[in-house]
Structures are given as C-alpha cells and as structure tokens.
N, C-alpha and C. Protein backbone atom coordinates (compact mmCIF):
# COMPACT_ATOMS: atom_id res chain seq x y z
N UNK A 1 -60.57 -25.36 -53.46
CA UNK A 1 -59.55 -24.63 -54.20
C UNK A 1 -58.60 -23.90 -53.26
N UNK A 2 -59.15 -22.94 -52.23
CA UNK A 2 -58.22 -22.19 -51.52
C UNK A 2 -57.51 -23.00 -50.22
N UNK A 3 -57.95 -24.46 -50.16
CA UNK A 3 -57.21 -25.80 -49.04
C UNK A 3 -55.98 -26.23 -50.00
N UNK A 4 -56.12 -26.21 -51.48
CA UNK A 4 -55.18 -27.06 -51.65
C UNK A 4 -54.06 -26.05 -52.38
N UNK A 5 -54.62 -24.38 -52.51
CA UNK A 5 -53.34 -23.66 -52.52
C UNK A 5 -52.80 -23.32 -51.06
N UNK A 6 -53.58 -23.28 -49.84
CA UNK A 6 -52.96 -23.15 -49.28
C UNK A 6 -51.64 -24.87 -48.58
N UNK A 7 -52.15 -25.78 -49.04
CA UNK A 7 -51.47 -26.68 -48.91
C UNK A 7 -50.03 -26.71 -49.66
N UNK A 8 -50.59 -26.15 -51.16
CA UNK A 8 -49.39 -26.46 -51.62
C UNK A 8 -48.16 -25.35 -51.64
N UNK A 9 -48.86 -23.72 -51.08
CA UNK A 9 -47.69 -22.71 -50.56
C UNK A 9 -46.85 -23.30 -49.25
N UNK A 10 -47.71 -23.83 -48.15
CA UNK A 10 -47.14 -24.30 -47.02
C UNK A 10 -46.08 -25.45 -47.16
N UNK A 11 -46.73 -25.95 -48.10
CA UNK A 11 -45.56 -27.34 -48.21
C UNK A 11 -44.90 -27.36 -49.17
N UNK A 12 -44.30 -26.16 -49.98
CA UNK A 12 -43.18 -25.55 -50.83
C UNK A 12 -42.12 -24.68 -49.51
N UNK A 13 -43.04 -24.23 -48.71
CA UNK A 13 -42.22 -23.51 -47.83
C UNK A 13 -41.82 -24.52 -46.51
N UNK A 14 -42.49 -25.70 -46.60
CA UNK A 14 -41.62 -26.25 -45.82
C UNK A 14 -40.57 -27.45 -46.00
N UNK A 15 -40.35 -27.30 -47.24
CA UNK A 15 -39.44 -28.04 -48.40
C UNK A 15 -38.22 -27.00 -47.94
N UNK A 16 -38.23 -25.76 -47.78
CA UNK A 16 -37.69 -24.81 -48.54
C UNK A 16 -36.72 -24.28 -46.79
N UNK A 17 -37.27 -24.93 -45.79
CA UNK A 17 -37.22 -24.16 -44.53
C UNK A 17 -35.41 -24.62 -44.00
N UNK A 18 -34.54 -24.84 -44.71
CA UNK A 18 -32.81 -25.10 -44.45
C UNK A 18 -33.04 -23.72 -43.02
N UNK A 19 -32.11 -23.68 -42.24
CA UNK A 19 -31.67 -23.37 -40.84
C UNK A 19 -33.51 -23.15 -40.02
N UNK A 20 -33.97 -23.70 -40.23
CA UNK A 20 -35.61 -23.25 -39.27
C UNK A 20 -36.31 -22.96 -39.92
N UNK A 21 -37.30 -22.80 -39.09
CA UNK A 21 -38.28 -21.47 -39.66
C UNK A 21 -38.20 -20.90 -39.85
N UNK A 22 -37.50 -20.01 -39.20
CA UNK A 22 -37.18 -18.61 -39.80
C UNK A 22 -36.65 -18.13 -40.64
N UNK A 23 -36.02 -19.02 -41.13
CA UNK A 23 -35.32 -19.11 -42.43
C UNK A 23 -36.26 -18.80 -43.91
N UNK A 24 -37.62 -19.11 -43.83
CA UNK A 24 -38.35 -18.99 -44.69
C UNK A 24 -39.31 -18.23 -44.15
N UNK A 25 -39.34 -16.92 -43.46
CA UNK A 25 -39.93 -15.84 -43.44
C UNK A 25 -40.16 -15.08 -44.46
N UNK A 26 -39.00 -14.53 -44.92
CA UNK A 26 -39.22 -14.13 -45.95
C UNK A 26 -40.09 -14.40 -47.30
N UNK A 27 -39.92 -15.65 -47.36
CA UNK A 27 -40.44 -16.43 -48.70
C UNK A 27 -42.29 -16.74 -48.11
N UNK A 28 -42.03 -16.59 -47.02
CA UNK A 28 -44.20 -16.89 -46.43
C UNK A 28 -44.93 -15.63 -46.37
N UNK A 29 -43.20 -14.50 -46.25
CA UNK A 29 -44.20 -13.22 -46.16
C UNK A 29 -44.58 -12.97 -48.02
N UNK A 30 -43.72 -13.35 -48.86
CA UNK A 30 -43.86 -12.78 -50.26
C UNK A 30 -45.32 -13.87 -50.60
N UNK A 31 -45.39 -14.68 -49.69
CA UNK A 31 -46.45 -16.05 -50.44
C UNK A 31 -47.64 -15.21 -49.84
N UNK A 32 -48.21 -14.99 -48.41
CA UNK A 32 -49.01 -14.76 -47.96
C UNK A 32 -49.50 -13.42 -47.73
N UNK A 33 -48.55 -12.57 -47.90
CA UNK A 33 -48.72 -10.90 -48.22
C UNK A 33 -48.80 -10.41 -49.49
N UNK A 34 -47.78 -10.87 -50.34
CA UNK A 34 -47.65 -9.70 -51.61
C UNK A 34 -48.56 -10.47 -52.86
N UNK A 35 -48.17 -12.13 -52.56
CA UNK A 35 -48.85 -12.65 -53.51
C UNK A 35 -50.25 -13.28 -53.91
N UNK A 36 -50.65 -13.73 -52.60
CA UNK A 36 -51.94 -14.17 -52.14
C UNK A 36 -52.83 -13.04 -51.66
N UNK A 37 -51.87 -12.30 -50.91
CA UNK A 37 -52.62 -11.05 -50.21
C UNK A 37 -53.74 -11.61 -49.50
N UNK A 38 -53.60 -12.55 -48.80
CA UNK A 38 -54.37 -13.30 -47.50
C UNK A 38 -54.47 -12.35 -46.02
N UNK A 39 -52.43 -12.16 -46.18
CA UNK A 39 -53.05 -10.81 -45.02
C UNK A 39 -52.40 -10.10 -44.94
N UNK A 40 -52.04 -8.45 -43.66
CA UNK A 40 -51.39 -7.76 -44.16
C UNK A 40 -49.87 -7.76 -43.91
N UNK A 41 -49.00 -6.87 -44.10
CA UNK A 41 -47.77 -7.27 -43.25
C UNK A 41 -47.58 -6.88 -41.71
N UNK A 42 -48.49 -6.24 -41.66
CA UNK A 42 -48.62 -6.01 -40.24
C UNK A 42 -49.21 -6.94 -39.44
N UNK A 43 -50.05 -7.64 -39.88
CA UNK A 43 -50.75 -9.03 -39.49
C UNK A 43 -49.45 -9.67 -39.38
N UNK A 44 -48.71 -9.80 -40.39
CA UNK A 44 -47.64 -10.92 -40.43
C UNK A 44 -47.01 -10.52 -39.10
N UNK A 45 -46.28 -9.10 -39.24
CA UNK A 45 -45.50 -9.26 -37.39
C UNK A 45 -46.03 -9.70 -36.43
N UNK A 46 -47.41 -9.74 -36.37
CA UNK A 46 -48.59 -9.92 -35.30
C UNK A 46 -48.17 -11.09 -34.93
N UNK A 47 -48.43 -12.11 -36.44
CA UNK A 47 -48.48 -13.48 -36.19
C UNK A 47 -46.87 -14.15 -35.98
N UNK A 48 -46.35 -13.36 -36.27
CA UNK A 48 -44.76 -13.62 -35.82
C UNK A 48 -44.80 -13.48 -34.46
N UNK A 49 -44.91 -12.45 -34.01
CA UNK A 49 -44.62 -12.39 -32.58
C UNK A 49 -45.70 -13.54 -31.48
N UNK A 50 -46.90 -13.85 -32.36
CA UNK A 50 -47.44 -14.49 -31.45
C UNK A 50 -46.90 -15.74 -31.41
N UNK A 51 -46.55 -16.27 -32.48
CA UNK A 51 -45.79 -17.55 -32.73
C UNK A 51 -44.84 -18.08 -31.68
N UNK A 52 -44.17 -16.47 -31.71
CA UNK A 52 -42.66 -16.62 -30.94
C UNK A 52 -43.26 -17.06 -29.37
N UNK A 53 -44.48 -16.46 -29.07
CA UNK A 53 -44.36 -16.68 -27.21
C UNK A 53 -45.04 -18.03 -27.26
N UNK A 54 -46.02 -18.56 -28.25
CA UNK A 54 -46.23 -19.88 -27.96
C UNK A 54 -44.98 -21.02 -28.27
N UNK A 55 -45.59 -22.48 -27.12
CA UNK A 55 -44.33 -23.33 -27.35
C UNK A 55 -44.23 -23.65 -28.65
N UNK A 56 -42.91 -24.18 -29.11
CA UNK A 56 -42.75 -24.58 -30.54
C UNK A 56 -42.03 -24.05 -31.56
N UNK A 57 -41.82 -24.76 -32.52
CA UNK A 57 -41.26 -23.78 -33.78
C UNK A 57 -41.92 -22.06 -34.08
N UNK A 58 -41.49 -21.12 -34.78
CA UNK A 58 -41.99 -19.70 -35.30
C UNK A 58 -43.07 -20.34 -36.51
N UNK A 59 -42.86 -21.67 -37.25
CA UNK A 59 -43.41 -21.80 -38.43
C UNK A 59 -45.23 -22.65 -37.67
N UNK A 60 -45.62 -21.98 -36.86
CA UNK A 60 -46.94 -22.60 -36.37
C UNK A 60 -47.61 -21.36 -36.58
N UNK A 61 -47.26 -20.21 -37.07
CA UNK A 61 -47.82 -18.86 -37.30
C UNK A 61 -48.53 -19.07 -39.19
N UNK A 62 -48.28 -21.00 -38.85
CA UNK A 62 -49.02 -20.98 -40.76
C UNK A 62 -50.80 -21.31 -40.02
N UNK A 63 -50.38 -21.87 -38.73
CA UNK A 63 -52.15 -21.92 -38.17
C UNK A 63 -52.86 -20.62 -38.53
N UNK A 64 -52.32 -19.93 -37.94
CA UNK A 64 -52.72 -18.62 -37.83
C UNK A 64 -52.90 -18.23 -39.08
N UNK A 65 -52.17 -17.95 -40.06
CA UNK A 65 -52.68 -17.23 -41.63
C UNK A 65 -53.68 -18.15 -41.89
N UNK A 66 -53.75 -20.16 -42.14
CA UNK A 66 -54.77 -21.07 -42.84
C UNK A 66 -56.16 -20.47 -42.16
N UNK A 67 -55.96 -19.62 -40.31
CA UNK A 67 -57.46 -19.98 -39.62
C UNK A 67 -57.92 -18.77 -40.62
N UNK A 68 -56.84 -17.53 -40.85
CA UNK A 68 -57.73 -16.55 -41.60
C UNK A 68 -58.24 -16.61 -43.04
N UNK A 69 -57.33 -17.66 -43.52
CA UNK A 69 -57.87 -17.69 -44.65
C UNK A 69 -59.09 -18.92 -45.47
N UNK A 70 -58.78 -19.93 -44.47
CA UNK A 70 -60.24 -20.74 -44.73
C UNK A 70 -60.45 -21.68 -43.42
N UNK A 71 -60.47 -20.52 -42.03
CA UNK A 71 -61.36 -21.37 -40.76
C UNK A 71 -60.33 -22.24 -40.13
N UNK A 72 -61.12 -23.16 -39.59
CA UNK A 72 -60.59 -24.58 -38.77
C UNK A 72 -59.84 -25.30 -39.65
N UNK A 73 -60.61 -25.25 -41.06
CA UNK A 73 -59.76 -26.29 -42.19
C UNK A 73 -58.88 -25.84 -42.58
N UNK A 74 -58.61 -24.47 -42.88
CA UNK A 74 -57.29 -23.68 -43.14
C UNK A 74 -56.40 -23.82 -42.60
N UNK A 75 -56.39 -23.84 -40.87
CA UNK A 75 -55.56 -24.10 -39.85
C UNK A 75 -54.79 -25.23 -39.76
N UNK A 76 -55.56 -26.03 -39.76
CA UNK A 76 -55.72 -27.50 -40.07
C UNK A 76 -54.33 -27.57 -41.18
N UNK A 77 -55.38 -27.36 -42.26
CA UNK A 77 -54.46 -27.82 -43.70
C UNK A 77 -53.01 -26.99 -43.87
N UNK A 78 -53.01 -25.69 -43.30
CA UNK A 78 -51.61 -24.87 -43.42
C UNK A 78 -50.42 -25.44 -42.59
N UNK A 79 -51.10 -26.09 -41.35
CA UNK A 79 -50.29 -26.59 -40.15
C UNK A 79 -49.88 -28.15 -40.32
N UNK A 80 -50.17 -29.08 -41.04
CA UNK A 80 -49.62 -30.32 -41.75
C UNK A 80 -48.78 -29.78 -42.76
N UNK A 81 -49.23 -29.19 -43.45
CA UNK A 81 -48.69 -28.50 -45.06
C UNK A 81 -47.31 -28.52 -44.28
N UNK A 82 -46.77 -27.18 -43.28
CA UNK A 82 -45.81 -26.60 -42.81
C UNK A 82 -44.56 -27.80 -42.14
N UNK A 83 -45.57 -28.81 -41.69
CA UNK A 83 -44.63 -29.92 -40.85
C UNK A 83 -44.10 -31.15 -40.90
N UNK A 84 -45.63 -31.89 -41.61
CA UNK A 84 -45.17 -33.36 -42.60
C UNK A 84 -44.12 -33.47 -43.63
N UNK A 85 -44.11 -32.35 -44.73
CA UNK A 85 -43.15 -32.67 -45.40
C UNK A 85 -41.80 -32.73 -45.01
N UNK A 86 -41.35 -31.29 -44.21
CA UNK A 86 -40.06 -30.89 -43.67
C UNK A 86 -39.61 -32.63 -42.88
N UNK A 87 -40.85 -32.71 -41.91
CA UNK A 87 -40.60 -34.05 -40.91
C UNK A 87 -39.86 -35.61 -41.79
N UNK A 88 -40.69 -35.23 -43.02
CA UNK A 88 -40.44 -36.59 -43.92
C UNK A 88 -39.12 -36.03 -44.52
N UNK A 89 -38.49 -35.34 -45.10
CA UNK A 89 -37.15 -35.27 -45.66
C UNK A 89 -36.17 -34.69 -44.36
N UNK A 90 -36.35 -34.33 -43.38
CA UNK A 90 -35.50 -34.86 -42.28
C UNK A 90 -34.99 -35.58 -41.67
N UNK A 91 -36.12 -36.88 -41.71
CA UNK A 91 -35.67 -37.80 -41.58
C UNK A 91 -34.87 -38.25 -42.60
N UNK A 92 -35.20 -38.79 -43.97
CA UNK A 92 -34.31 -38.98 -45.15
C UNK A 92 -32.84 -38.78 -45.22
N UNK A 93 -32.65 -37.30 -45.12
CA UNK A 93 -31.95 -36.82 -44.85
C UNK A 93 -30.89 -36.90 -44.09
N UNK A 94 -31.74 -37.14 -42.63
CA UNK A 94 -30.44 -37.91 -41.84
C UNK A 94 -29.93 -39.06 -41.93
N UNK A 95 -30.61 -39.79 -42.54
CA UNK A 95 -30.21 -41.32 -42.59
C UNK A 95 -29.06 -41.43 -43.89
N UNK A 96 -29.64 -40.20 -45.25
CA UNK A 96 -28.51 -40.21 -45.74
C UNK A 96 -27.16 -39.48 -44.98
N UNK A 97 -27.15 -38.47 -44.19
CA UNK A 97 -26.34 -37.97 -43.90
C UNK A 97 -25.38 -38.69 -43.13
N UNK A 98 -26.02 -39.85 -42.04
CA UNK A 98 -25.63 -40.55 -41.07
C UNK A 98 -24.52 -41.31 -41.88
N UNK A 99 -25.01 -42.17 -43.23
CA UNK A 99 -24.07 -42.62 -44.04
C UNK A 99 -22.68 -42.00 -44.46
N UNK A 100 -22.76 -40.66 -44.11
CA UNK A 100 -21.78 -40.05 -45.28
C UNK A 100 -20.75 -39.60 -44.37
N UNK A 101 -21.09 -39.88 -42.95
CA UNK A 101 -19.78 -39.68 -41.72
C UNK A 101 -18.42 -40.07 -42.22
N UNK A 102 -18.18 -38.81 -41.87
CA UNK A 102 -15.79 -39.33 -42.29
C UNK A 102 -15.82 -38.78 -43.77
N UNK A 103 -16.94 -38.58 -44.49
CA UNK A 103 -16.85 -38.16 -45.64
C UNK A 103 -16.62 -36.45 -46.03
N UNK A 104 -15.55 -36.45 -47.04
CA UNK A 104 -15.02 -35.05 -46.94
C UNK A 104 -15.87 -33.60 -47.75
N UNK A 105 -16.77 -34.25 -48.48
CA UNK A 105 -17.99 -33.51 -48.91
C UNK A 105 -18.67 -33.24 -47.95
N UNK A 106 -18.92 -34.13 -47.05
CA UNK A 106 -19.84 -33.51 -45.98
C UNK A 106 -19.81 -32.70 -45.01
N UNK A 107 -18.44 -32.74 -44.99
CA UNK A 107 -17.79 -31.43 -43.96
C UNK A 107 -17.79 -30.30 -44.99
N UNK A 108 -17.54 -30.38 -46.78
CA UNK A 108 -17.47 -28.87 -47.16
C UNK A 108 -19.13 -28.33 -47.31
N UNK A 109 -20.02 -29.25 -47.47
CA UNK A 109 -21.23 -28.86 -47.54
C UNK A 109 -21.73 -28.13 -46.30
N UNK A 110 -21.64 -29.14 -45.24
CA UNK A 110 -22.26 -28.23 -44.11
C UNK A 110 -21.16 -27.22 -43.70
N UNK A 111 -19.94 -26.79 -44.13
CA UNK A 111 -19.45 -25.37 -43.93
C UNK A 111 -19.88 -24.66 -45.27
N UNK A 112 -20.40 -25.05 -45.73
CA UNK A 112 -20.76 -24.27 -47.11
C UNK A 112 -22.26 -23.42 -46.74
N UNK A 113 -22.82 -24.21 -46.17
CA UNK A 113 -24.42 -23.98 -46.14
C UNK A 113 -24.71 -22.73 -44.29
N UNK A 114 -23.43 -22.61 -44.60
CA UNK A 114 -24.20 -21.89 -42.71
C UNK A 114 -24.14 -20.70 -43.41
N UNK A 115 -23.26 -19.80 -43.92
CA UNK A 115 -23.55 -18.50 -44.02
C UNK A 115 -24.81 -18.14 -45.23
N UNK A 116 -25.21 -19.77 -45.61
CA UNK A 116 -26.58 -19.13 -46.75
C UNK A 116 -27.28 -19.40 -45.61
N UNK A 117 -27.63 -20.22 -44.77
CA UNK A 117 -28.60 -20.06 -43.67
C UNK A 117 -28.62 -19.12 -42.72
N UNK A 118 -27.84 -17.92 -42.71
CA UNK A 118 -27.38 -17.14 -41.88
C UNK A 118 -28.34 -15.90 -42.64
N UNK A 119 -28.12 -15.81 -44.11
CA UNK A 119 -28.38 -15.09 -44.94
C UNK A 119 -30.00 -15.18 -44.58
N UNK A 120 -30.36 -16.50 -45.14
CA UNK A 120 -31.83 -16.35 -44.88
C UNK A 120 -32.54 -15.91 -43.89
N UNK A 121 -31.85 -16.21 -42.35
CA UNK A 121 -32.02 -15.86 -41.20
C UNK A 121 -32.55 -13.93 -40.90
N UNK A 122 -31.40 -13.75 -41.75
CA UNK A 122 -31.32 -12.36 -41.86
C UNK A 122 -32.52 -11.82 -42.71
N UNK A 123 -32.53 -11.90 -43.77
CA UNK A 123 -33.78 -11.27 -44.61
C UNK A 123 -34.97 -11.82 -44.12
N UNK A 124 -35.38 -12.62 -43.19
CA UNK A 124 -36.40 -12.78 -42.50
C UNK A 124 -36.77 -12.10 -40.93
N UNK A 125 -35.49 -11.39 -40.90
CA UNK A 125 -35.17 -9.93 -39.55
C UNK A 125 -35.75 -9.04 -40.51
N UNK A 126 -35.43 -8.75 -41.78
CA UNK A 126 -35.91 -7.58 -42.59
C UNK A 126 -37.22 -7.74 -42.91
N UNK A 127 -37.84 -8.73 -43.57
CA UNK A 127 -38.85 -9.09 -44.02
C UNK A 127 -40.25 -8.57 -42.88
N UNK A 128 -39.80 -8.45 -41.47
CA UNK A 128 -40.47 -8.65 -40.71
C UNK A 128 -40.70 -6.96 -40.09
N UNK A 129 -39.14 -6.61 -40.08
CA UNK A 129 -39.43 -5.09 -39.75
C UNK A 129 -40.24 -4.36 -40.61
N UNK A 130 -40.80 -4.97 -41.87
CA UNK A 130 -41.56 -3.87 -43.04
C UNK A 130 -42.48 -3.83 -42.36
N UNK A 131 -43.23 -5.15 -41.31
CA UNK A 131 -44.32 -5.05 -41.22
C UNK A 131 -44.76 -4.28 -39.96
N UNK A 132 -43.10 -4.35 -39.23
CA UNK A 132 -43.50 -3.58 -37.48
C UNK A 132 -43.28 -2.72 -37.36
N UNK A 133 -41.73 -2.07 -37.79
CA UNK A 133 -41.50 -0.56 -37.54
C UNK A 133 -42.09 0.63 -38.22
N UNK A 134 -42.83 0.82 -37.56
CA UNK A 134 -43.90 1.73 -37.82
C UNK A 134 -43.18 3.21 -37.77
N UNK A 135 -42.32 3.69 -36.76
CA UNK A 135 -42.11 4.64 -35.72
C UNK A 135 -41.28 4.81 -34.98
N UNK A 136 -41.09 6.04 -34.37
CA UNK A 136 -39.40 5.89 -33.63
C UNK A 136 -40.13 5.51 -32.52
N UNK A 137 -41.46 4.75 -31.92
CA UNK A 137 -41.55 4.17 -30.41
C UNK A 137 -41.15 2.89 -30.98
N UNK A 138 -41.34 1.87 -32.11
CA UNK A 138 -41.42 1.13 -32.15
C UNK A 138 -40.12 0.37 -32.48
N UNK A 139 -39.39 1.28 -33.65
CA UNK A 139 -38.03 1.22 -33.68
C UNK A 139 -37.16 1.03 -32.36
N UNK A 140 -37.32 2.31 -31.62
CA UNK A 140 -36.97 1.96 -30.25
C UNK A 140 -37.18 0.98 -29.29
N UNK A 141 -38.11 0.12 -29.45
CA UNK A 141 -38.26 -0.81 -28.93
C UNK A 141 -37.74 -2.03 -29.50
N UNK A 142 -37.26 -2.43 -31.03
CA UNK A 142 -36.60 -3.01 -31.51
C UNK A 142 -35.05 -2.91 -31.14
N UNK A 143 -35.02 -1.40 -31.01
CA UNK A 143 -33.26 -1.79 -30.37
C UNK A 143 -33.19 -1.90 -29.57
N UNK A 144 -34.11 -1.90 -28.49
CA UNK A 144 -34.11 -1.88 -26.95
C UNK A 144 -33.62 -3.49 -27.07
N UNK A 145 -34.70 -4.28 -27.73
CA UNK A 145 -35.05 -5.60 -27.53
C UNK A 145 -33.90 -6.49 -28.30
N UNK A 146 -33.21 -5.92 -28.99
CA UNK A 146 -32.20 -6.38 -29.87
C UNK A 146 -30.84 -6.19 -28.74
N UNK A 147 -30.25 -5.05 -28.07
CA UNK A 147 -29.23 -4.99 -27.02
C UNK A 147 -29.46 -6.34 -26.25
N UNK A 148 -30.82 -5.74 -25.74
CA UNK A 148 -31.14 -6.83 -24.30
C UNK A 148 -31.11 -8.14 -25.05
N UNK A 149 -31.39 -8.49 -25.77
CA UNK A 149 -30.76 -10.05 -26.19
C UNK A 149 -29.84 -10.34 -26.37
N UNK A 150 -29.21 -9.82 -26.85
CA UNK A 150 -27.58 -9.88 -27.56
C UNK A 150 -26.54 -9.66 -25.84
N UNK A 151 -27.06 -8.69 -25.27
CA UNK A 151 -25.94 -8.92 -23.78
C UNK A 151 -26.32 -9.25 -22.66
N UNK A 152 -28.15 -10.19 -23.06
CA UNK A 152 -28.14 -10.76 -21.43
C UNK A 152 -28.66 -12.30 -21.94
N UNK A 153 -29.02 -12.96 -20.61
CA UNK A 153 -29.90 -14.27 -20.90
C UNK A 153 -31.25 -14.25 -21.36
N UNK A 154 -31.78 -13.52 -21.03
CA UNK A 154 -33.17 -13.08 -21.14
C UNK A 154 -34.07 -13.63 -21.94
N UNK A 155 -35.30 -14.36 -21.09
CA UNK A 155 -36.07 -15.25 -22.04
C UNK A 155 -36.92 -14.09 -23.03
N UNK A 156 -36.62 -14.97 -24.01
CA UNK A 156 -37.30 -14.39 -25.81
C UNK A 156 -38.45 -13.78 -25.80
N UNK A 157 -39.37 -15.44 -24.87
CA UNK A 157 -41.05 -14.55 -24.41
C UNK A 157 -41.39 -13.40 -23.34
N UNK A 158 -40.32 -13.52 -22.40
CA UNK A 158 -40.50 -12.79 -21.43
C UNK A 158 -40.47 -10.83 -22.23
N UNK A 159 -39.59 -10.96 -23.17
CA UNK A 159 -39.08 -9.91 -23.57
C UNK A 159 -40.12 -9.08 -24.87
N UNK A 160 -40.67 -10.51 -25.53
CA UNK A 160 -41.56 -10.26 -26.01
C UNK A 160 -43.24 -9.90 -25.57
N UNK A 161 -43.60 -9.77 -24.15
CA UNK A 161 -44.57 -9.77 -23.34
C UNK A 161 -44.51 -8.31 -22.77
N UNK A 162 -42.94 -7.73 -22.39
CA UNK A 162 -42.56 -6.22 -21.91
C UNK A 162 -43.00 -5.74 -23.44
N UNK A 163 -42.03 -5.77 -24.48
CA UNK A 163 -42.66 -5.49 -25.51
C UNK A 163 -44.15 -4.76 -25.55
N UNK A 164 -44.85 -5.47 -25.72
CA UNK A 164 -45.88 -5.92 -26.05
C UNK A 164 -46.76 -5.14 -24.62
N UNK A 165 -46.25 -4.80 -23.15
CA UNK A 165 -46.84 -4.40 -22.74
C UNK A 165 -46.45 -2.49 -22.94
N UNK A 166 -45.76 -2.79 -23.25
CA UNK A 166 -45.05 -0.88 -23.63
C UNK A 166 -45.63 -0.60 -24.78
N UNK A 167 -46.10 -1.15 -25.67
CA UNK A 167 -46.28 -1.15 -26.76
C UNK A 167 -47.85 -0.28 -26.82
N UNK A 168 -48.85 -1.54 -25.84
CA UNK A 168 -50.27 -1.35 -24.90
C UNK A 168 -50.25 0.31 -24.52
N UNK A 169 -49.08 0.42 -23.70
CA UNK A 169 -49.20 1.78 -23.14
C UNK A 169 -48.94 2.92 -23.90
N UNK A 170 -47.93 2.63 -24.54
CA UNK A 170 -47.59 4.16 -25.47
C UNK A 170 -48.11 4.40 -26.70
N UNK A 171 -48.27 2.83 -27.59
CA UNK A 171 -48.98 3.08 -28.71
C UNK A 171 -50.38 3.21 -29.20
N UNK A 172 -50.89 3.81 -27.90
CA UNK A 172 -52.43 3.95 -27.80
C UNK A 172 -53.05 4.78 -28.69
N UNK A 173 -54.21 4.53 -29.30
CA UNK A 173 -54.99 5.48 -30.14
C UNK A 173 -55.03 4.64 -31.69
C-alpha cells in the first residue's frame, strides 16, 4: 500500500516537473509534508540541501523521503516514480516538438511558459525557506549565500558545504 502511494505521488510529480526539479518543490513539499506527513519540513531542507551537493538533478531527494518512508524499497520505488515517467514524455515531447520547428505556436508557447516556470521556480525558494529559516543566524546565512551567488562564480556545493560548516559551528546546542 505505502510503495504504490508512494509511486503514484512521485510520478504525478514527475509528470508535473516543467522547468526542473525544482520546479515541483513546492508541490513534493505539500505531498510529503502537509499531506502524507512522511516528514518534517525541516527534514525537507535537509534533504534539499543534500540533494543539491550530490551529482545530479535536486529531484533524487525522492530517494531520500521513499528510504524514510518504506526502506530500500521506498528508495527504490520513489526514485523510478521521480524519473521514468518525466524520461518517457521528454522524449515524446521532443520528437513532437522537433516536428513543430518554423512553427509560430511554438515560439508563442515556449515564450509563454518561461515566466510560469520562473514562477514555480520561485515558490519552491519559498516552500523551502519554511523549512530552514529558523533565525537571524540562519537567515543570515541565506543572504550571505544568495549575494555570493548572484555576484560571483562560485560552485553551488562548495557554498553549500561553508554553509553547512558555519552552520556546525554557530548553530550548536
């Protein structure tokens, strides 16, 4: 019972995943926090951030909720759920899209669709601070980490590892 809901949340949300993964943060935190209550939202930043320093998409953080919620097979079943489908209408997808070159719908669609993927992008920045900003150390470290991206090169993990070691030091207890 709890393999094939978690199959069938994962693979609604990865139907659902237009600009990335991240795009459907929001919609995994309302599936796996508010509605399932599998885990907490603080778990969720956890598993966000761990996502982020391993290689790969952010949406491999469904391993992580399936291992807590039913083991190896959870993992297992959340992490196909999240990738086969998206993989199978991507492809589709492009092959229709490939067809539709020179075509003038297809230029208003894909200018149509960036600022809703932009949107989603965004409420999955929000979705995520419910679960981290705890505090003005932690806040502060969100804008720290938000400047330093925005005006340097600075690798994502690297930044997420300082993070994470300031975090060790000050947010002790």
């Amino acid at each position: 019972m709890i393999l094939g809901r978690l199959a069938l949340v994962f693979t609604i949300l990865s139907l659902l995943g237009f600009g990335g993964g991240s795009a459907i943060i929001p919609q995994m935190h309302a599936d796996v926090v508010e509605r399932f209550h599998w885990i907490t939202s603080a778990d969720f930043a956890r598993f966000f951030a761990l996502a982020r320093l391993a290689p790969g998409p952010t949406t491999t953080m469904a391993a992580l909720v399936g291992y807590v919620v039913a083991g190896f097979a959870g993992a297992c079943v959340a992490t196909i759920a999240v990738f086969v489908p998206a993989g199978v209408l991507a492809y589709a997808v492009d092959h229709l899209w490939g067809r539709l070159r020179g075509n003038p719908w297809r230029e208003r669609f894909a200018r149509a669709i960036k600022p809703v993927v932009l949107g989603l992008i965004w409420a999955g920045v929000v979705t995520l601070a419910q679960g981290a900003l705890d505090g003005p150390v932690t806040i502060g470290v969100a804008l720290v980490a938000t400047i330093v991206l925005l005006r340097t090169d600075w690798n994502q993990a690297l930044l997420v590892l300082g993070a994470g070691a300031v975090g060790a030091l000050v947010l002790r207890g």
